[in-house]
N, C-alpha and C. Protein backbone atom coordinates (compact mmCIF):
# COMPACT_ATOMS: atom_id res chain seq x y z
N UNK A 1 25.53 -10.62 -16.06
CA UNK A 1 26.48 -11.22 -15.15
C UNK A 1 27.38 -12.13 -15.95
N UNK A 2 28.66 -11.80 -16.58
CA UNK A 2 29.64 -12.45 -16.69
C UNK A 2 30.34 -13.27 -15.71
N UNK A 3 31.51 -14.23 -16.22
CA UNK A 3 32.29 -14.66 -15.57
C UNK A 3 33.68 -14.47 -15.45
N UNK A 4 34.28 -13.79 -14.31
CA UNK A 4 35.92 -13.06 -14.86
C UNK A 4 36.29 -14.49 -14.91
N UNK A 5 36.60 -15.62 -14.79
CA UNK A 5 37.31 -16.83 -15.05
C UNK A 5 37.40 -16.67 -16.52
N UNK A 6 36.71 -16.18 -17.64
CA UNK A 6 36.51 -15.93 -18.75
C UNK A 6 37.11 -14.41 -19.72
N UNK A 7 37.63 -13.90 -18.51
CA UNK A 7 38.23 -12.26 -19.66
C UNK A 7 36.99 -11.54 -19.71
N UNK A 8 35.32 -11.86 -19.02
CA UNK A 8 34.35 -11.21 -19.17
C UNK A 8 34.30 -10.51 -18.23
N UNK A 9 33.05 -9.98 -17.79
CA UNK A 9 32.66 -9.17 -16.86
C UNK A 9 33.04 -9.84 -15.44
N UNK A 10 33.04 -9.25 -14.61
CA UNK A 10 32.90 -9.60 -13.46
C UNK A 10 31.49 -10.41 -12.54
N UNK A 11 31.59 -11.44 -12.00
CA UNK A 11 30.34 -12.43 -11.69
C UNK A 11 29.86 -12.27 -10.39
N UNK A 12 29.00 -11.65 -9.88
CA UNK A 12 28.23 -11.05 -8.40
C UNK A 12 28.24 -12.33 -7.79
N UNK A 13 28.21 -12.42 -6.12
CA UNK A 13 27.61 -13.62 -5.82
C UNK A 13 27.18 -12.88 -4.14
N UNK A 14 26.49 -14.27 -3.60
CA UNK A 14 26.55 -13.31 -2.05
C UNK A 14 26.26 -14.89 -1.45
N UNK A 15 27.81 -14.57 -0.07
CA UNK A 15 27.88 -16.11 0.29
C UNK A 15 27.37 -15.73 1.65
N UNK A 16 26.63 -16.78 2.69
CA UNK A 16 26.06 -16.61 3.89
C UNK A 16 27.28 -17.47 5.33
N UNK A 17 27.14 -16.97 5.98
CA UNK A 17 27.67 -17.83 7.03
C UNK A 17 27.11 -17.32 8.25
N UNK A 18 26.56 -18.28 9.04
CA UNK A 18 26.34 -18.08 10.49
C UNK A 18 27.98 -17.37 11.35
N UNK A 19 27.58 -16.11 11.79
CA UNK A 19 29.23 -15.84 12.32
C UNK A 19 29.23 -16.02 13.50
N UNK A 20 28.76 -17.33 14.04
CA UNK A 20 29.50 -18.04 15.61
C UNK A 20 30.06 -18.73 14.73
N UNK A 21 29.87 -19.15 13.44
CA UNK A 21 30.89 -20.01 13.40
C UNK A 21 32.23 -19.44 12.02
N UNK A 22 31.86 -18.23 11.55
CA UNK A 22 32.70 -17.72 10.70
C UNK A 22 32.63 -16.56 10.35
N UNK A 23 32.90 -15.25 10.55
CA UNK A 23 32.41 -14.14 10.60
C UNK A 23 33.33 -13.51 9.60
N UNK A 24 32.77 -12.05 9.20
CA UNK A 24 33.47 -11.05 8.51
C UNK A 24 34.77 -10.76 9.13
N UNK A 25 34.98 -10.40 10.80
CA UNK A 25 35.91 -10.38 11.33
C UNK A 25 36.88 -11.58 11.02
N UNK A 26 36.53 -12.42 11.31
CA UNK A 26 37.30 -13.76 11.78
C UNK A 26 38.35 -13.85 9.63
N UNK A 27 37.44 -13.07 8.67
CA UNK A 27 38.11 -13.50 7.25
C UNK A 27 38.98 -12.23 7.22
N UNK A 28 38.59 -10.74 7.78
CA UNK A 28 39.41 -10.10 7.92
C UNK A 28 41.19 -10.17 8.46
N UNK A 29 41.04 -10.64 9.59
CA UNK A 29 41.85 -11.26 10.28
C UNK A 29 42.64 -12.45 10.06
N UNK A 30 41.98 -12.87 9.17
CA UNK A 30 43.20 -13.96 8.50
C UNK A 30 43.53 -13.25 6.74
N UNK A 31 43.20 -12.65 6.68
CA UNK A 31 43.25 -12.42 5.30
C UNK A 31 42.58 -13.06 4.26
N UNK A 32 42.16 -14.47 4.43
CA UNK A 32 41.83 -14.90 3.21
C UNK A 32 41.06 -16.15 3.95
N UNK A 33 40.44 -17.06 3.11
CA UNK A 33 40.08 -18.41 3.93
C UNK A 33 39.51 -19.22 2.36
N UNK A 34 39.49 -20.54 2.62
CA UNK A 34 38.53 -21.29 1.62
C UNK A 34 37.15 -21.64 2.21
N UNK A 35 36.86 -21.01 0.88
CA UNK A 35 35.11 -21.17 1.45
C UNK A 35 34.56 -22.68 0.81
N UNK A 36 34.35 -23.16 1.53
CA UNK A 36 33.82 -24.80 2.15
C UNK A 36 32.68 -24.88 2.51
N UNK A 37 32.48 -26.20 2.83
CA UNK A 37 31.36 -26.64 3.37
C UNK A 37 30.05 -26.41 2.64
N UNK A 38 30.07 -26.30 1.33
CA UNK A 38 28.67 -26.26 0.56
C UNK A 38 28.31 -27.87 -0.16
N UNK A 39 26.97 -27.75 0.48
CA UNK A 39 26.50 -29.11 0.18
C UNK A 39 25.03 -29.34 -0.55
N UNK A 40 23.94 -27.94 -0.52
CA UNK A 40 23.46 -27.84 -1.14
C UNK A 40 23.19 -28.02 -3.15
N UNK A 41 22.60 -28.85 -3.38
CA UNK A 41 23.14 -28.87 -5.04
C UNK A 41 23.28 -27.44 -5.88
N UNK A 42 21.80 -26.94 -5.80
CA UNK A 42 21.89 -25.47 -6.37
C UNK A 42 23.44 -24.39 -5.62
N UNK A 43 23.53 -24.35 -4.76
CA UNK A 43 24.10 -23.58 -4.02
C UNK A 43 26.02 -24.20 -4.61
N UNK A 44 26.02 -24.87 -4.28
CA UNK A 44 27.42 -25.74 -5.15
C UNK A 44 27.32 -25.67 -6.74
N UNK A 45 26.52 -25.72 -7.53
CA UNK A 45 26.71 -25.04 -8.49
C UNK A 45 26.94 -23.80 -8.97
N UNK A 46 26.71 -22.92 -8.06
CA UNK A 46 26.96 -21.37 -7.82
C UNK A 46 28.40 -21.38 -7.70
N UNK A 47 28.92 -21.78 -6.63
CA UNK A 47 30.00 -22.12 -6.20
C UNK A 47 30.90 -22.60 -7.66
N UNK A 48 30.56 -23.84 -8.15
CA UNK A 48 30.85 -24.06 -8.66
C UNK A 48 31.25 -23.40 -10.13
N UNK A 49 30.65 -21.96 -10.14
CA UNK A 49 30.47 -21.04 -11.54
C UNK A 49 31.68 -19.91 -11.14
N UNK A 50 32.10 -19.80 -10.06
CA UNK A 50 32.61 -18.92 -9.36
C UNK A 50 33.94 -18.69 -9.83
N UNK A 51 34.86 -17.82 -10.22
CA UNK A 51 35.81 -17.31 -10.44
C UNK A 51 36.73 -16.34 -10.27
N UNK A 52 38.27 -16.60 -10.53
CA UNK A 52 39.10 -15.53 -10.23
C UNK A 52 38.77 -14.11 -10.20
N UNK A 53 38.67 -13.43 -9.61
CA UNK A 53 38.05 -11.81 -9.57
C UNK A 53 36.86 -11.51 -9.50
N UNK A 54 35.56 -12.39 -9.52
CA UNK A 54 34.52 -12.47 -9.05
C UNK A 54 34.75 -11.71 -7.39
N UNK A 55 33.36 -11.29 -7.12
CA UNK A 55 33.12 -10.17 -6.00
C UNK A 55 31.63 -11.11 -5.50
N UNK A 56 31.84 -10.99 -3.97
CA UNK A 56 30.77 -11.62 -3.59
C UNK A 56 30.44 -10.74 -2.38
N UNK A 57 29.56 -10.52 -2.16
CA UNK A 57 28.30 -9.97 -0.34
C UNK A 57 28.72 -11.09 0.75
N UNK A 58 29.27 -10.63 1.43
CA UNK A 58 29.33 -11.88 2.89
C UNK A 58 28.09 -11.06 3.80
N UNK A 59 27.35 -12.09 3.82
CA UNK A 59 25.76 -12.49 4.63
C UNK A 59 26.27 -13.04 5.74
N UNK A 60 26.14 -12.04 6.88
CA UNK A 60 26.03 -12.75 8.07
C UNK A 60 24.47 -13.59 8.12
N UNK A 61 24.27 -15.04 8.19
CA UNK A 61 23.04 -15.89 8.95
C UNK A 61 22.52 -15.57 10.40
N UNK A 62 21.70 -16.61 10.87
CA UNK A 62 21.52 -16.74 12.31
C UNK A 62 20.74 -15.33 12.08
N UNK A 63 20.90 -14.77 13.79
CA UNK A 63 20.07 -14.00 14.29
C UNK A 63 20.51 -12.56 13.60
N UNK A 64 21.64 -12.85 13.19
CA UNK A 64 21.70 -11.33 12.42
C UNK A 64 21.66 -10.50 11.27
N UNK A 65 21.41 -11.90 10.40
CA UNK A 65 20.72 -11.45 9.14
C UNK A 65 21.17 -10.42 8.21
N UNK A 66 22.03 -10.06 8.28
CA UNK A 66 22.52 -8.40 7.32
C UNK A 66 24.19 -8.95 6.79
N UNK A 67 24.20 -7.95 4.94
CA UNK A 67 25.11 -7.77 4.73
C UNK A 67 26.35 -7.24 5.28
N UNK A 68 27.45 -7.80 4.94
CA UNK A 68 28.02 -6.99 6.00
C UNK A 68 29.63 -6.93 5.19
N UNK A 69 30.00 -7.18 4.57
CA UNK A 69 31.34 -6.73 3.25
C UNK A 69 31.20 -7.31 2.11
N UNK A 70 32.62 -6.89 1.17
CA UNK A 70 32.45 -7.23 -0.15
C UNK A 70 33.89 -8.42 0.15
N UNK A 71 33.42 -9.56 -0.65
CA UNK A 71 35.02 -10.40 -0.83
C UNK A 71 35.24 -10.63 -2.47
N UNK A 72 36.37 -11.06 -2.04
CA UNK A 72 36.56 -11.64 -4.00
C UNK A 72 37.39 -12.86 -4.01
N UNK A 73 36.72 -13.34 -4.81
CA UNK A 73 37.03 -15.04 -5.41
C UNK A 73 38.57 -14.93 -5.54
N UNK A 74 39.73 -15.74 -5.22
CA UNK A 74 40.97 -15.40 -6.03
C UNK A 74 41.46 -16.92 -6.35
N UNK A 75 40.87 -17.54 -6.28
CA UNK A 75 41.01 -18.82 -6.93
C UNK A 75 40.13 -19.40 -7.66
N UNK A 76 40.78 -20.75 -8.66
CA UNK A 76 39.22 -21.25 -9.27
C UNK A 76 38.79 -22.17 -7.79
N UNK A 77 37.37 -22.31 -8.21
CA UNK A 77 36.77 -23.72 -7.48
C UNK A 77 37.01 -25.02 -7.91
N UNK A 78 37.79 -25.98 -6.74
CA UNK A 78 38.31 -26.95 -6.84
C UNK A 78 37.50 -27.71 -5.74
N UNK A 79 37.49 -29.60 -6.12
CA UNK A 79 37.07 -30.12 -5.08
C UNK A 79 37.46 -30.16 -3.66
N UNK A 80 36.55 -30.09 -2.94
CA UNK A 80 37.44 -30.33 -1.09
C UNK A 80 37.84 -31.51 -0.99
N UNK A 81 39.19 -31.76 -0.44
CA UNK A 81 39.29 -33.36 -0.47
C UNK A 81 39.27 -33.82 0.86
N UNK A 82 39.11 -32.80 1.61
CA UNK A 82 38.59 -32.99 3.26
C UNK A 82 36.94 -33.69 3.16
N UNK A 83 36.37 -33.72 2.62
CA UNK A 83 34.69 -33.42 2.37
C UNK A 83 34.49 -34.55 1.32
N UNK A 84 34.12 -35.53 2.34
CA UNK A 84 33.91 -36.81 1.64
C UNK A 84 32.31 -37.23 1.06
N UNK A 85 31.65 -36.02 1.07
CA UNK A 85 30.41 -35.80 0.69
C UNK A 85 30.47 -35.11 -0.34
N UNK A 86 31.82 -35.05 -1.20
CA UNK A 86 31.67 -34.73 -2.40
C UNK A 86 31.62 -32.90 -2.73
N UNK A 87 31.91 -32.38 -1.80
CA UNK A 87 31.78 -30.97 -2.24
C UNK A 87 32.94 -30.09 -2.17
N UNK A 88 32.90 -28.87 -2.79
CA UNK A 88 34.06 -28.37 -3.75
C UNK A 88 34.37 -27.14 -2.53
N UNK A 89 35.17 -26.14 -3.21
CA UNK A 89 35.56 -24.92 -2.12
C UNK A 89 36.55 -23.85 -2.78
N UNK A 90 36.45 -23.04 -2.69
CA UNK A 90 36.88 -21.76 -3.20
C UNK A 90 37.97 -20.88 -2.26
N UNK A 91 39.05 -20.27 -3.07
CA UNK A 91 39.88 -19.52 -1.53
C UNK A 91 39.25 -17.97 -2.27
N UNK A 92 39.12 -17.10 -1.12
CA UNK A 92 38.64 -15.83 -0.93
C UNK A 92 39.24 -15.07 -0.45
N UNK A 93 39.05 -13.95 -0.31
CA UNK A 93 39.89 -12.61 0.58
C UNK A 93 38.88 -11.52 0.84
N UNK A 94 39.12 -10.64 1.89
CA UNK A 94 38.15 -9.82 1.71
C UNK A 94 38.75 -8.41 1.30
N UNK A 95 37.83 -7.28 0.55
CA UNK A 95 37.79 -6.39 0.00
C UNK A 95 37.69 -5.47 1.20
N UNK A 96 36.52 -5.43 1.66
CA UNK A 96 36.07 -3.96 2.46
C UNK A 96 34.62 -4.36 2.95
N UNK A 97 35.29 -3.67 4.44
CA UNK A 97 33.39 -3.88 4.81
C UNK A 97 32.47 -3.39 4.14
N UNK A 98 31.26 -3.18 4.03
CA UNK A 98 30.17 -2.43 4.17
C UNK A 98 30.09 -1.15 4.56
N UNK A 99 29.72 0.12 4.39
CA UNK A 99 29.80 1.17 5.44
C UNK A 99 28.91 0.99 6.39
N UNK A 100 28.05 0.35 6.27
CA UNK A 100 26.80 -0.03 7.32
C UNK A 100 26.47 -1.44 7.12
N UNK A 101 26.17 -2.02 8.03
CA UNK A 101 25.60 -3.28 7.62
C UNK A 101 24.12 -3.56 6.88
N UNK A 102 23.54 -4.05 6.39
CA UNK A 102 22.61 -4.26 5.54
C UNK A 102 21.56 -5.10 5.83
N UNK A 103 20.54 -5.14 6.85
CA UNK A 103 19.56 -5.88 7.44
C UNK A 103 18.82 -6.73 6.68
N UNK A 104 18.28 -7.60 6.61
CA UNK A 104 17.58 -8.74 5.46
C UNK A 104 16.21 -8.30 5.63
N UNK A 105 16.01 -7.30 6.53
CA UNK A 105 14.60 -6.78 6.55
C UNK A 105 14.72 -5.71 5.24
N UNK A 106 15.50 -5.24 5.58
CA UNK A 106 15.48 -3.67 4.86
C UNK A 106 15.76 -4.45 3.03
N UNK A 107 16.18 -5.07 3.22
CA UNK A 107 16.36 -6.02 1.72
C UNK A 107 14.91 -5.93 1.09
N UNK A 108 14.41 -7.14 2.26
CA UNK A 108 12.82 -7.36 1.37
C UNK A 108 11.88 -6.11 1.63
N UNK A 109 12.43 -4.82 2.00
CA UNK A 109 11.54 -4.18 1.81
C UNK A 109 11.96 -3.15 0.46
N UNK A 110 12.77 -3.59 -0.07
CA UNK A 110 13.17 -3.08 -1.40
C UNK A 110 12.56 -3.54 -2.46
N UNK A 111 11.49 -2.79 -3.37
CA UNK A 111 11.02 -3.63 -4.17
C UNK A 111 11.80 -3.60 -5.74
N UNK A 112 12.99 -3.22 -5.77
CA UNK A 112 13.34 -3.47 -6.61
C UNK A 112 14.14 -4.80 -6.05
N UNK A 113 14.55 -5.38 -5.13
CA UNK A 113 15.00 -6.46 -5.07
C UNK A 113 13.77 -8.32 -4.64
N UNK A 114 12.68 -7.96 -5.22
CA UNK A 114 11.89 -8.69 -4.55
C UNK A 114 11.91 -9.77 -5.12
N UNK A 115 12.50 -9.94 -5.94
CA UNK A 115 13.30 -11.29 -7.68
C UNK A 115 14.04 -12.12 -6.47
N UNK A 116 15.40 -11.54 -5.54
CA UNK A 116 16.43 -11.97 -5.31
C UNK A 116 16.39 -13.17 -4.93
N UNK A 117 17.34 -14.20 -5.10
CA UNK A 117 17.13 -15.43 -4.64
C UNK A 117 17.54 -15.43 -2.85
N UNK A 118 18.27 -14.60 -2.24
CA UNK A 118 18.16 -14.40 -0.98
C UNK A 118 17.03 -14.24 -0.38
N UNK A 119 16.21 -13.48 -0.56
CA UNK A 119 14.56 -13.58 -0.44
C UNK A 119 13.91 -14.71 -0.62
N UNK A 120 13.97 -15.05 -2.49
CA UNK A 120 13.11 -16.62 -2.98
C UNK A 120 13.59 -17.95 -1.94
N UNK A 121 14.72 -17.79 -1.92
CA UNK A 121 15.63 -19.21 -1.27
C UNK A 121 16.11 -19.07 -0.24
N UNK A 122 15.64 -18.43 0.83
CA UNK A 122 16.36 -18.50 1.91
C UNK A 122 17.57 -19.01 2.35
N UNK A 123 17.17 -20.16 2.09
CA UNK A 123 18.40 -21.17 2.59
C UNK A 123 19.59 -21.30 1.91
N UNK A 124 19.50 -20.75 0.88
CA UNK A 124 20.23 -21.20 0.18
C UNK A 124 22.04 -20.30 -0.03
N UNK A 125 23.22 -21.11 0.54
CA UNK A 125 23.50 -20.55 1.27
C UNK A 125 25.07 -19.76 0.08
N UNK A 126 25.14 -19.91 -1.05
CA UNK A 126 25.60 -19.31 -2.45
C UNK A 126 24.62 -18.80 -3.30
N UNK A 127 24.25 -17.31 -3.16
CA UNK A 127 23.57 -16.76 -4.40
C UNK A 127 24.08 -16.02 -5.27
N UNK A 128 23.42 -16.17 -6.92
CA UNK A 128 24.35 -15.68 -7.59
C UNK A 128 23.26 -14.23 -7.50
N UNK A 129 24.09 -13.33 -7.60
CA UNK A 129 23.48 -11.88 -8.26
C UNK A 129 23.65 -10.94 -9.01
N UNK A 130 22.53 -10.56 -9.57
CA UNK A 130 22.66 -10.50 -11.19
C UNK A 130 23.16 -8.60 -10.51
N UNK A 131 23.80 -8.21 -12.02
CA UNK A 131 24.43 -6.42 -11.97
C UNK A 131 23.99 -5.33 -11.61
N UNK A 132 22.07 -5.33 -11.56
CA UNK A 132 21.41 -4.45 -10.96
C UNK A 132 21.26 -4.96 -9.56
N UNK A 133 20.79 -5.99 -9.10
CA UNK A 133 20.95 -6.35 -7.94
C UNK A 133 22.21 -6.10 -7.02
N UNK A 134 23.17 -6.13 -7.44
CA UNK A 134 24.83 -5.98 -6.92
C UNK A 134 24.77 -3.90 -6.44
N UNK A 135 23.97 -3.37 -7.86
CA UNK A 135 24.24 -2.14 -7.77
C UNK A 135 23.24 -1.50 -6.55
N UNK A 136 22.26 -2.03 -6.71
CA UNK A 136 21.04 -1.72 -5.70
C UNK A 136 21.48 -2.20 -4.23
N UNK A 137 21.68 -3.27 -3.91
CA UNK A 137 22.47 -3.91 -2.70
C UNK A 137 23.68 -2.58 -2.04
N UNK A 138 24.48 -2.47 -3.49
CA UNK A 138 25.42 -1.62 -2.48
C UNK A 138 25.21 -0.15 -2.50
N UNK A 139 23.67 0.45 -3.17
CA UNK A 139 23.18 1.68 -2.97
C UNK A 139 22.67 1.74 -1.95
N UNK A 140 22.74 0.62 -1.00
CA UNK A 140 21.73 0.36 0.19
C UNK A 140 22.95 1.17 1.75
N UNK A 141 24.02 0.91 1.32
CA UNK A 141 24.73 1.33 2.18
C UNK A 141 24.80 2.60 2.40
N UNK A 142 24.62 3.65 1.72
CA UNK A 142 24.42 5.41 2.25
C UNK A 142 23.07 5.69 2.34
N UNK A 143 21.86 4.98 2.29
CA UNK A 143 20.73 5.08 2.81
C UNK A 143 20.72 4.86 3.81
N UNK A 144 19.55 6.19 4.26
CA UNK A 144 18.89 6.37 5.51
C UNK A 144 18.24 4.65 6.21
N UNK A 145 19.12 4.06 7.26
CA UNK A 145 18.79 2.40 7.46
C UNK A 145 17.50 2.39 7.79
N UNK A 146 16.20 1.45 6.81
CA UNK A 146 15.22 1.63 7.36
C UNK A 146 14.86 0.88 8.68
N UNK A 147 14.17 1.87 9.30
CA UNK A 147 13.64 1.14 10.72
C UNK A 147 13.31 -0.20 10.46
N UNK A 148 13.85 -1.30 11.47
CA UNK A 148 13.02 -3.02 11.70
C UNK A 148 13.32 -3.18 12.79
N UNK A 149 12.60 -4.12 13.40
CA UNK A 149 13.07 -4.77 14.33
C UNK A 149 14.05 -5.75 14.18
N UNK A 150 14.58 -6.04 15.65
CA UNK A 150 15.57 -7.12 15.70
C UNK A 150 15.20 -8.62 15.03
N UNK A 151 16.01 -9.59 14.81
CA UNK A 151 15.23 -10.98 14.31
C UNK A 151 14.70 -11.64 15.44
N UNK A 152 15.11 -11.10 16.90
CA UNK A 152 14.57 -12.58 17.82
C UNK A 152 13.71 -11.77 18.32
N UNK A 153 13.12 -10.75 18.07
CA UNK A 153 12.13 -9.95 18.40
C UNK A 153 10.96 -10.15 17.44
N UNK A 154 11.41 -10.30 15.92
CA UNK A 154 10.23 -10.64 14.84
C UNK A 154 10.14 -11.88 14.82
N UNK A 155 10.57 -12.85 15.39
CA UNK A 155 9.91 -13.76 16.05
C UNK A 155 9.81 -14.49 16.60
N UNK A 156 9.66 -13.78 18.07
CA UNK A 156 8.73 -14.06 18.84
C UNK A 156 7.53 -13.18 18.52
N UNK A 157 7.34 -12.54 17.64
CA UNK A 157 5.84 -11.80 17.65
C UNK A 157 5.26 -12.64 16.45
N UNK A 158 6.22 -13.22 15.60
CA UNK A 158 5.51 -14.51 14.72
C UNK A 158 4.97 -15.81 15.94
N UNK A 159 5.64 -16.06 16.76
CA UNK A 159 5.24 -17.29 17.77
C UNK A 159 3.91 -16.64 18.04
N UNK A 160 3.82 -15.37 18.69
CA UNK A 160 2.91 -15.07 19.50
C UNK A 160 1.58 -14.89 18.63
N UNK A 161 1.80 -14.77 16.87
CA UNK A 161 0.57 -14.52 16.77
C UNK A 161 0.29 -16.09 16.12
N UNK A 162 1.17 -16.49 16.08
CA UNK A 162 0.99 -18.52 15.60
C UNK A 162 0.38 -18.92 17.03
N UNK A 163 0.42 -18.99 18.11
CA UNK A 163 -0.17 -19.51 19.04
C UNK A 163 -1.65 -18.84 18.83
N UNK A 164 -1.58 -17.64 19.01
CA UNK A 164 -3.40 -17.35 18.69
C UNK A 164 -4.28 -17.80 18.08
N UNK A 165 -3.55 -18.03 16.78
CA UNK A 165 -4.04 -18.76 15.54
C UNK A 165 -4.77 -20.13 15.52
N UNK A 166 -3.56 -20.65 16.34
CA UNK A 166 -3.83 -22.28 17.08
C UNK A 166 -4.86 -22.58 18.12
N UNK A 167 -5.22 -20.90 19.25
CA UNK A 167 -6.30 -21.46 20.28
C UNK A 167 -7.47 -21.99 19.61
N UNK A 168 -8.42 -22.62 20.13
CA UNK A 168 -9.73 -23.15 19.88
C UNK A 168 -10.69 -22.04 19.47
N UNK A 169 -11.51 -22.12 18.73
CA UNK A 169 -12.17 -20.82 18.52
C UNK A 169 -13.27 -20.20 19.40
N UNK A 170 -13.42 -21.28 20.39
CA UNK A 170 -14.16 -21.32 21.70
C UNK A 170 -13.51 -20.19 22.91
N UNK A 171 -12.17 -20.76 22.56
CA UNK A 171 -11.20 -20.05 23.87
C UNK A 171 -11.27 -18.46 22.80
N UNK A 172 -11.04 -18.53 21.76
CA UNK A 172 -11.16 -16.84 20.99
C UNK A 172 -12.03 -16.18 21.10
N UNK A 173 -13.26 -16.57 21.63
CA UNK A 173 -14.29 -15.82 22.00
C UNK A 173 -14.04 -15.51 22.91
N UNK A 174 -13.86 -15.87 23.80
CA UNK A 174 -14.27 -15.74 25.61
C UNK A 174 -13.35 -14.53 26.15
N UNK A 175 -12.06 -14.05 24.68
CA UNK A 175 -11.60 -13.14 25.30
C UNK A 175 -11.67 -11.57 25.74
């Protein structure tokens, strides 16, 4: 993983946003946007590595969990001066959707991606990704989508088996 800010290779990344509040549509539709609001340290240093012609995964968050286009960096990263908490921001554009969207289930059930920091770090809401990862990610799109369930469906069947867990072992007998 190079950095095109450098005349090198091109630098993978994959940025997340909850899309009630910012979606693939919503960057389509404007053409471009600055990507803001990173406050995480690790995750702002990502950000912060980020460069002209760099290509990044827009991650829908929240309940829907899946890849869902390619964007590209077209500016350097500069500080926000809106963002008095000190954090920086990048302008972007987008490339092209996805041909399919890309479920975060069907991710971790890839074991060649089981390294990824989207997996390791959940939260974390700038990941960088390395050239096999980038290639595997977007081999994912003409595959057969593997079966999962929905996210507010996997859990509530995590609640349901966390409450079991929790009855008394008195009440687990008696059933």
């Amino acid at each position: 993983m190079g950095g095109g800010r450098f005349g090198l290779a091109v630098a993978f990344w994959l940025v997340k946003e909850e899309p009630r509040h910012y979606s693939w549509t919503d960057l389509e539709r404007e053409g471009g946007t600055e990507w803001d609001g990173v406050h995480n340290a690790l995750a702002l240093r990502n950000l912060k590595s980020m460069g002209a012609g760099d290509r990044a995964i827009f991650y829908h968050s929240g309940d829907e969990r899946s890849c869902i286009g390619i964007l590209e960096v077209v500016g350097s990263p500069h500080p926000d001066p809106r963002d008095a908490r000190g954090s920086w921001s990048v302008e972007v554009r987008p490339v092209r959707p996805l041909r399919r969207p890309i479920p975060l289930a069907e991710v971790k059930a890839d074991p060649a991606l089981l390294g990824f920091d989207l997996i390791r770090l959940g939260r974390l809401s700038v990941v960088a990704v390395s050239d096999d990862q980038w290639a595997r990610l977007l081999a994912h799109e003409d595959a057969t989508p593997v079966p999962t369930r929905p996210a507010t469906e996997a859990r509530a069947g995590r609640a349901r088996r966390s409450a079991r867990r929790r009855r008394p072992r008195a009440a687990r007998r008696r059933r």
